[in-house]
Protein backbone atom coordinates (compact mmCIF):
# COMPACT_ATOMS: atom_id res chain seq x y z
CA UNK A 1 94.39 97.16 104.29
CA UNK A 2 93.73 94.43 107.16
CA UNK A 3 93.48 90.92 105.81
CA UNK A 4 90.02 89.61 106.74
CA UNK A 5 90.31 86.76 109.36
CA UNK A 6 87.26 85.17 110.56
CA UNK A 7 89.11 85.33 114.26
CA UNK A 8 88.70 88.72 115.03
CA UNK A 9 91.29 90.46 117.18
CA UNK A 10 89.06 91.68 120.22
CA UNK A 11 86.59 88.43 120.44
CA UNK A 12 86.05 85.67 118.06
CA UNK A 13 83.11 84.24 116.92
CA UNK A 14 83.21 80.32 117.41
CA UNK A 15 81.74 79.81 113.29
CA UNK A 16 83.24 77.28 111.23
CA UNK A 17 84.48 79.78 108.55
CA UNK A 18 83.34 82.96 106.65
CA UNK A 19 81.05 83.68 104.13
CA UNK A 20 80.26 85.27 101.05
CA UNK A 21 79.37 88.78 100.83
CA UNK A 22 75.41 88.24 100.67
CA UNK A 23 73.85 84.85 101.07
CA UNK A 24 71.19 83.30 101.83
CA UNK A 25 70.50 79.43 103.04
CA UNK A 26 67.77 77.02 102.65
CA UNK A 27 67.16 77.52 106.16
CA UNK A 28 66.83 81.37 105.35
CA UNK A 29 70.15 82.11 107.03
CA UNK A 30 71.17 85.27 105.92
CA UNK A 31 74.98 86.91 106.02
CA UNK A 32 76.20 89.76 105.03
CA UNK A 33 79.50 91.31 104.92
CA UNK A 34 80.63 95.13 105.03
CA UNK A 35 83.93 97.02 105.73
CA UNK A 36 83.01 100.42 107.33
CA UNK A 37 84.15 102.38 110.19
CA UNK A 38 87.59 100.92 109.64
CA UNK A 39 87.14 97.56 109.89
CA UNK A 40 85.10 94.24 108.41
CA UNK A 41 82.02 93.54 109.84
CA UNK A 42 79.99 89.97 109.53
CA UNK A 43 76.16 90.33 109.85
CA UNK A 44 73.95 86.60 110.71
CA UNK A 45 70.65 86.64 110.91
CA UNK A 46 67.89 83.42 110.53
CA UNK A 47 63.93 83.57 109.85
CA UNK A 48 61.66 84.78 106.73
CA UNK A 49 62.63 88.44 106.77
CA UNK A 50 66.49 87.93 107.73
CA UNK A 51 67.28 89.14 104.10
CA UNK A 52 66.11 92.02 104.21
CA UNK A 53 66.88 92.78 107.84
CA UNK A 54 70.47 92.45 107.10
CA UNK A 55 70.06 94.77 103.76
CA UNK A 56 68.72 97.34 106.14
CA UNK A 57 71.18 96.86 108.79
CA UNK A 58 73.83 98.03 106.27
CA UNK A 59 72.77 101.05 105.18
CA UNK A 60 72.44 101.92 108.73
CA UNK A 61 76.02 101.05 109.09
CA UNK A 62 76.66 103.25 106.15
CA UNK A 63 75.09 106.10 107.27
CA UNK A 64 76.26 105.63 110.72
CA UNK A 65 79.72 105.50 109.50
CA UNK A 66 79.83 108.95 107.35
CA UNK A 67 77.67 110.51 110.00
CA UNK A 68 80.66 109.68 112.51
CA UNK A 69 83.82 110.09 110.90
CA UNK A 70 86.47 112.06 111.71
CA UNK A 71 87.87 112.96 108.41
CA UNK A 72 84.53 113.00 106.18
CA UNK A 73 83.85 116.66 106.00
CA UNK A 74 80.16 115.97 105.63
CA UNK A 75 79.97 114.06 109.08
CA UNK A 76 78.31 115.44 112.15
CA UNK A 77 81.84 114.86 113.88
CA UNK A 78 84.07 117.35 111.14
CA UNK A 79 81.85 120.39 111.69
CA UNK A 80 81.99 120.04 115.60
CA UNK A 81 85.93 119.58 115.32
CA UNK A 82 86.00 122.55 112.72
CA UNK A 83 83.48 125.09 114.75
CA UNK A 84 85.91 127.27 115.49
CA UNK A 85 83.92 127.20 118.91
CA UNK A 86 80.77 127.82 117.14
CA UNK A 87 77.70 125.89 118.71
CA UNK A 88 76.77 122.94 115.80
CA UNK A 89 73.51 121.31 114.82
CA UNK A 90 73.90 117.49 114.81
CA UNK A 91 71.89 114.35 113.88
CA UNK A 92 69.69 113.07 116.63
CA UNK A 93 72.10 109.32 117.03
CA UNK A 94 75.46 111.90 117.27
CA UNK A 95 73.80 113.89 120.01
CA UNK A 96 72.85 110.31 121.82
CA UNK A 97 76.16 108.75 121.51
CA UNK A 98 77.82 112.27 122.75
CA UNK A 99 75.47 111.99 125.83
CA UNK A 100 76.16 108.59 126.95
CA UNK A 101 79.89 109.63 126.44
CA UNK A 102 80.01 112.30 128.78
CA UNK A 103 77.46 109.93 131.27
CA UNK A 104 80.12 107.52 131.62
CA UNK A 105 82.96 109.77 131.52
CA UNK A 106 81.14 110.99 135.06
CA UNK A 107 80.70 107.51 136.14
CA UNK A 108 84.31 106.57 135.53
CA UNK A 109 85.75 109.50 136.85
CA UNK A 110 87.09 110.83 133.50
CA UNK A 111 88.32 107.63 132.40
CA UNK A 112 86.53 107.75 129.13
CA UNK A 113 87.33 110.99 127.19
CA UNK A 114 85.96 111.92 124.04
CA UNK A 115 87.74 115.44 123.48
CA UNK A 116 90.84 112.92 123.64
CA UNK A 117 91.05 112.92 119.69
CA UNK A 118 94.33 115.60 119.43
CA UNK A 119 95.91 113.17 121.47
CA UNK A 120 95.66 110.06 119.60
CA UNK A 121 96.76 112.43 116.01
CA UNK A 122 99.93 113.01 117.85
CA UNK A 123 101.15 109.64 118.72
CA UNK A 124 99.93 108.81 115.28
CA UNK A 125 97.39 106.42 116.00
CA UNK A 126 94.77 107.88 113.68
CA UNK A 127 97.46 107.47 110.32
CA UNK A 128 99.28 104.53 111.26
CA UNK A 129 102.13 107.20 111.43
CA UNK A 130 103.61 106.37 114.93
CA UNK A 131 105.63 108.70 116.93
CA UNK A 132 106.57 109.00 120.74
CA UNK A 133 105.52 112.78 121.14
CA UNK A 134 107.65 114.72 124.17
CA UNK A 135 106.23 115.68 127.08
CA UNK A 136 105.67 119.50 126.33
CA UNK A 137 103.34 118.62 123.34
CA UNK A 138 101.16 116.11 124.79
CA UNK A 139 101.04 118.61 128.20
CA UNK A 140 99.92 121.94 125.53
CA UNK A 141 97.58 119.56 124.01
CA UNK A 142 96.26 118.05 127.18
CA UNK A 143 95.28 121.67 127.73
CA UNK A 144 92.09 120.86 125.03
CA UNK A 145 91.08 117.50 126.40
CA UNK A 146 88.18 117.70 128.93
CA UNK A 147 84.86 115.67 127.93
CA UNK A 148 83.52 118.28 130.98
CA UNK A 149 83.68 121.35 127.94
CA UNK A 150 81.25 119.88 125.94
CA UNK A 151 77.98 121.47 125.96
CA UNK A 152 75.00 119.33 124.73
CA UNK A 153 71.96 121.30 124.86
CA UNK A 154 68.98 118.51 122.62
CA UNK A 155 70.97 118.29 119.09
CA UNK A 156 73.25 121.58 119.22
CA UNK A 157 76.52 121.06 120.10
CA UNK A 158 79.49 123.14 121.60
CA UNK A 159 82.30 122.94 121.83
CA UNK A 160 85.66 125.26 122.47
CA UNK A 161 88.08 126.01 119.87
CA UNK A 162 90.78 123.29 119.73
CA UNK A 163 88.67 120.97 120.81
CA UNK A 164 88.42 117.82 119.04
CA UNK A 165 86.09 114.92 119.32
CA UNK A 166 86.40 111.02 118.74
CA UNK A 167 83.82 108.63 119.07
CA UNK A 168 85.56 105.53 118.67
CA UNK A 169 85.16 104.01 121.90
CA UNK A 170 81.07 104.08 121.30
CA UNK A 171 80.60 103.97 118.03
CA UNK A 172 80.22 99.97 117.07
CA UNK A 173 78.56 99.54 120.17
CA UNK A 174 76.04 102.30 119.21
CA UNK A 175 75.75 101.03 115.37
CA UNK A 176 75.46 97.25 117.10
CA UNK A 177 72.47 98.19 119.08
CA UNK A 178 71.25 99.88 116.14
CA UNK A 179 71.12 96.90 114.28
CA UNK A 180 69.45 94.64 116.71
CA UNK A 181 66.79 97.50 116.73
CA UNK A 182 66.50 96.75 112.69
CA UNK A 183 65.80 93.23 113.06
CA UNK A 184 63.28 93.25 116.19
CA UNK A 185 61.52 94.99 113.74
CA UNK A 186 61.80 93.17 110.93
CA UNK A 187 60.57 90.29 113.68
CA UNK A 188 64.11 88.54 113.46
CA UNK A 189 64.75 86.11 116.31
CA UNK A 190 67.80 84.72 116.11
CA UNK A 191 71.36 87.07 115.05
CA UNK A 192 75.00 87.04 115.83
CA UNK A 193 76.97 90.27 114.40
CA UNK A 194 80.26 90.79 114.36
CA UNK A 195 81.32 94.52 114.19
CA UNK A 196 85.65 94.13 114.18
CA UNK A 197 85.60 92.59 117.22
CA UNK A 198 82.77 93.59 118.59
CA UNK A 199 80.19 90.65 119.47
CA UNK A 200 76.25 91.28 119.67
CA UNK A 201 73.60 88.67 119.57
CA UNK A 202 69.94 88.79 118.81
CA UNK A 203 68.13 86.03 120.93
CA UNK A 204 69.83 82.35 121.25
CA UNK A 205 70.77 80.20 118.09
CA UNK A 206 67.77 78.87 115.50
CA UNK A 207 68.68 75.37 117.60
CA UNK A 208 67.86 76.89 121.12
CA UNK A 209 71.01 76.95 122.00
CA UNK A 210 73.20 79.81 123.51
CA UNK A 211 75.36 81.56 121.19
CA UNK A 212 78.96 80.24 121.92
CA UNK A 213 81.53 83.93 121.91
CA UNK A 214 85.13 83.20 122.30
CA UNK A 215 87.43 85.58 123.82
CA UNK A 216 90.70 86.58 122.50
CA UNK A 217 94.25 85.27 124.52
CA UNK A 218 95.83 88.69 124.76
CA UNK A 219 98.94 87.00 124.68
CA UNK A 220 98.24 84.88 121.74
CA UNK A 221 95.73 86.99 119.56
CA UNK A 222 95.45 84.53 117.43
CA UNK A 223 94.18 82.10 119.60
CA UNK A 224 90.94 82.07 122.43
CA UNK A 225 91.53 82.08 126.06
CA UNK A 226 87.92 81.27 126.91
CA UNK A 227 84.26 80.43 125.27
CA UNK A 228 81.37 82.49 127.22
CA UNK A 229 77.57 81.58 126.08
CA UNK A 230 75.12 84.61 126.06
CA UNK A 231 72.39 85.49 124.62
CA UNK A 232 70.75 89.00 123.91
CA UNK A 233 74.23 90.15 125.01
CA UNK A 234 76.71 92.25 123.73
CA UNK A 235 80.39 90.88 124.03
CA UNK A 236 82.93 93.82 123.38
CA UNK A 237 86.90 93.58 124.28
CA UNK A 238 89.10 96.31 124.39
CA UNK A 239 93.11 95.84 124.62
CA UNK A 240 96.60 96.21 124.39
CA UNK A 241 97.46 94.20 121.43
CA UNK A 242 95.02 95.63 119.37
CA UNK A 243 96.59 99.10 117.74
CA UNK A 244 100.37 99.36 118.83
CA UNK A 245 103.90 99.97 117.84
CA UNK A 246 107.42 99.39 118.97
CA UNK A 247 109.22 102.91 119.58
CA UNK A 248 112.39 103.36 118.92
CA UNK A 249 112.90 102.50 122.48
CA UNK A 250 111.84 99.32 122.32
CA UNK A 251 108.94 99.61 124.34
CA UNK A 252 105.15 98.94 123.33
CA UNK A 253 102.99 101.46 122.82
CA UNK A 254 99.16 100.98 122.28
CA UNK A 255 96.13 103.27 121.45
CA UNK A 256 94.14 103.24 124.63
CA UNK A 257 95.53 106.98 125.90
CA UNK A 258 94.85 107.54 129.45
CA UNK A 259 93.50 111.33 129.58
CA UNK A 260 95.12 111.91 132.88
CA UNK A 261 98.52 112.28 131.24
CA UNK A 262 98.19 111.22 126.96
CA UNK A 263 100.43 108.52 127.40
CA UNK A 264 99.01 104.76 126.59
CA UNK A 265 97.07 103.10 129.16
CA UNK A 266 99.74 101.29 131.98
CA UNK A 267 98.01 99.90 134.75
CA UNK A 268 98.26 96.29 134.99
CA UNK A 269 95.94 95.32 132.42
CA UNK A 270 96.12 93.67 129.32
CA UNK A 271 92.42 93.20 128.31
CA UNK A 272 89.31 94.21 129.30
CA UNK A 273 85.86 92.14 128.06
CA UNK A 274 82.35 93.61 128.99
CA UNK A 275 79.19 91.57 128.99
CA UNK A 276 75.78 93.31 128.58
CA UNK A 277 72.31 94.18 127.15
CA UNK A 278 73.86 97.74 125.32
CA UNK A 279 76.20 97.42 123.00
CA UNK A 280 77.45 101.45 123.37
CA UNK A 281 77.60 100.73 127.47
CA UNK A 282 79.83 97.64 126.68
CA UNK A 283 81.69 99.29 123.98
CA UNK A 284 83.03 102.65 126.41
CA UNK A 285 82.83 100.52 129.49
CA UNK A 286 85.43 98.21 128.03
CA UNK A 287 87.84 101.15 126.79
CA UNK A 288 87.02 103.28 130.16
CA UNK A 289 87.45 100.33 132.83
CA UNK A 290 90.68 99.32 130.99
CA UNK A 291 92.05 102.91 131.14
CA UNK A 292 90.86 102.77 135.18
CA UNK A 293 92.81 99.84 136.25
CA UNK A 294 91.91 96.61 137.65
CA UNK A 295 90.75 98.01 141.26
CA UNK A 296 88.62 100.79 139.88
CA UNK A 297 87.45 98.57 137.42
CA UNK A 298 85.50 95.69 140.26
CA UNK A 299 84.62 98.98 142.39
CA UNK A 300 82.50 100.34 139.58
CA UNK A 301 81.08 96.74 138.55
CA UNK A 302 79.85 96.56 142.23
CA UNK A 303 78.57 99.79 142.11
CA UNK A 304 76.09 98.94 138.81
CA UNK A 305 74.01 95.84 137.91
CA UNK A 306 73.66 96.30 133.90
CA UNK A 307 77.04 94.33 132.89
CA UNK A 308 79.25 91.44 133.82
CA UNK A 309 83.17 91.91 132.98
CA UNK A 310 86.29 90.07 132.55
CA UNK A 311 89.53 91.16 133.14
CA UNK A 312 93.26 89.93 132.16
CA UNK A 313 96.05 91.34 133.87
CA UNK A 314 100.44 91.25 132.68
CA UNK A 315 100.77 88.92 135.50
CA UNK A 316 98.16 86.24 133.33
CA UNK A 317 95.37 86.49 135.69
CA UNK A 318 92.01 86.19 134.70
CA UNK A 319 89.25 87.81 136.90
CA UNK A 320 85.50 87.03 136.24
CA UNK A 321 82.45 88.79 137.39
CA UNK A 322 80.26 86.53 139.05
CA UNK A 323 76.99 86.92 136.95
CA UNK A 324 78.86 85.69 134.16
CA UNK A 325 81.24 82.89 135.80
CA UNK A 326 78.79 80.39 135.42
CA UNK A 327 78.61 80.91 131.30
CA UNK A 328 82.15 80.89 130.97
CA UNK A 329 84.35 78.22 129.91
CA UNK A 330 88.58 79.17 130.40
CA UNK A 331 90.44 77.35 127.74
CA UNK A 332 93.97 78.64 128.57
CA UNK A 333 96.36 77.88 131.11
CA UNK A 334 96.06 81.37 132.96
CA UNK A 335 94.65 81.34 136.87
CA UNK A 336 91.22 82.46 136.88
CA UNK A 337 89.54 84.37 139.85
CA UNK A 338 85.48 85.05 140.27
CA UNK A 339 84.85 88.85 141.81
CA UNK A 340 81.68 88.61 143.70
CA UNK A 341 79.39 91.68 144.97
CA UNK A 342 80.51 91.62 148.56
């Protein structure tokens, strides 16, 4: 098991130091702590009702995490991967999630791939049981990888035998979203959550101020490369140094697989942070863009108007979308270069 560290690998929350499991201040601050889907998760919320606003935002995060998982064989996810091509019932948040998954695998040309789960079991990535597979077995296994197969008709789901599904890339972003649902209703103002990594906020801090996110130095995960302020924003980072291995080789291997050929990710980037309102948008944009280079990456920002990114390349550049340029503070000693619109 991970040890917890209040710097998270993918961005870090600029706190002064964890907390307990479930506490509550005098100036009803409310935190809450869970490990599911994988990794530990920090909850924050402030105001008369935070309490219990946090209590319900982990059992959503409980039941969001059996309904997902690959390997519970009660979870919406087993049955489709064990249908035997069978069309499957599913819970109304799986059919959601799978249909933003296959809108922005049309958007980024195939970049994100859900089906891509057989994949990721073969270099190992889902046991922590790495291997470099040869090039006839990924090619017979690319054969059941097309997010374009899956047939989504309201809450039944098909897909062909072989086929294998893995929500990973949306499914913090999803349960994040989720939770910021929770506390709106439970008339919460003011929340920071921390989901491995993945950074949502809840209106600005009790003070007024904005919510201070820092972003991880690829190069030096331990360490922030830059601070960005946001509020109501969703701050998600996918990259390289996240889930890898050294092969035998002697060459790096991480786990974001680039459908086109099952082979990690190698395009020039290191690191890919997106900014915006939806957490799920952020959370596949970030794992999508990185897998579709640095190019394809600004041509699809220009092309939309719902997210700000920042990307770090091998070379240690830094490029910065300019709706977010303004809010962002670069602490390291890397060049940094704003993309605008035009």
């Amino acid at each position: 098991m991970k040890k917890f560290l209040c710097l998270a690998a993918a961005a870090l929350l600029v706190f002064s130091g964890c907390r307990a499991e479930n506490k509550k201040s005098e100036n009803s601050q409310a935190s809450k702590d869970v490990f599911a889907m994988d990794t530990y998760m920090n909850l924050k919320a402030y105001g008369e009702n935070s309490e219990a606003a946090l209590e319900a935002a982990a059992d959503e995060i409980t039941y969001l995490d059996e309904l997902l998982s690959v390997t519970n064989n009660n979870s919406d996810i087993w049955k489709i991967n064990n249908s035997a091509g069978n069309s499957v019932s599913v819970n109304n948040d799986t059919a959601e999630i799978i249909k933003k998954a296959i809108e922005i695998g049309d958007k980024t040309n195939g970049a994100l791939d859900i089906t891509i789960y057989p994949i990721l079991k073969e270099w190992g990535f889902t046991a922590d049981d790495h291997k470099i597979p040869d090039k006839e077995t990924l090619a017979m296994l690319l054969e059941n990888v097309d997010y374009q197969r899956i047939k989504l008709d309201g809450s039944i789901v098909t897909v062909p035998e072989n086929y294998q599904l893995d929500l990973g890339a949306l499914a913090k972003g999803y349960t994040s979203d989720k939770i910021m649902e929770i506390l709106r209703n439970n008339n919460v103002e003011s929340a920071v959550v921390s989901l491995g990594g993945n950074v949502q906020t809840l209106g600005r801090k009790p003070d007024g101020s904005l919510w201070k996110i820092a972003v991880t130095d690829p190069f030096s995960p331990n360490s922030a490369m830059g601070i960005i302020e946001i509020e109501n924003k969703a701050v998600i980072t996918s990259g390289n140094y996240e889930r890898y291995f050294i092969g035998e080789d002697g060459k790096i291997y991480h786990h974001i697989i680039d459908p086109a050929d099952g082979y990690p990710a190698d395009n020039g980037l290191v690191s890919v942070t997106i900014i915006g309102e939806s957490g799920i948008m952020c959370d596949a944009l970030s794992t999508a863009l990185f897998v579709s280079g640095i190019e394809n990456a600004i041509d699809h920002w220009r092309k939309n108007n719902d997210f700000d990114m920042i990307l770090i390349t091998d070379e240690k550049e830094i490029f910065i979308t300019e709706g977010i340029a303004d809010n962002f503070e670069n602490v390291s000693e890397m060049n940094m270069e704003v993309v605008t619109k035009e």
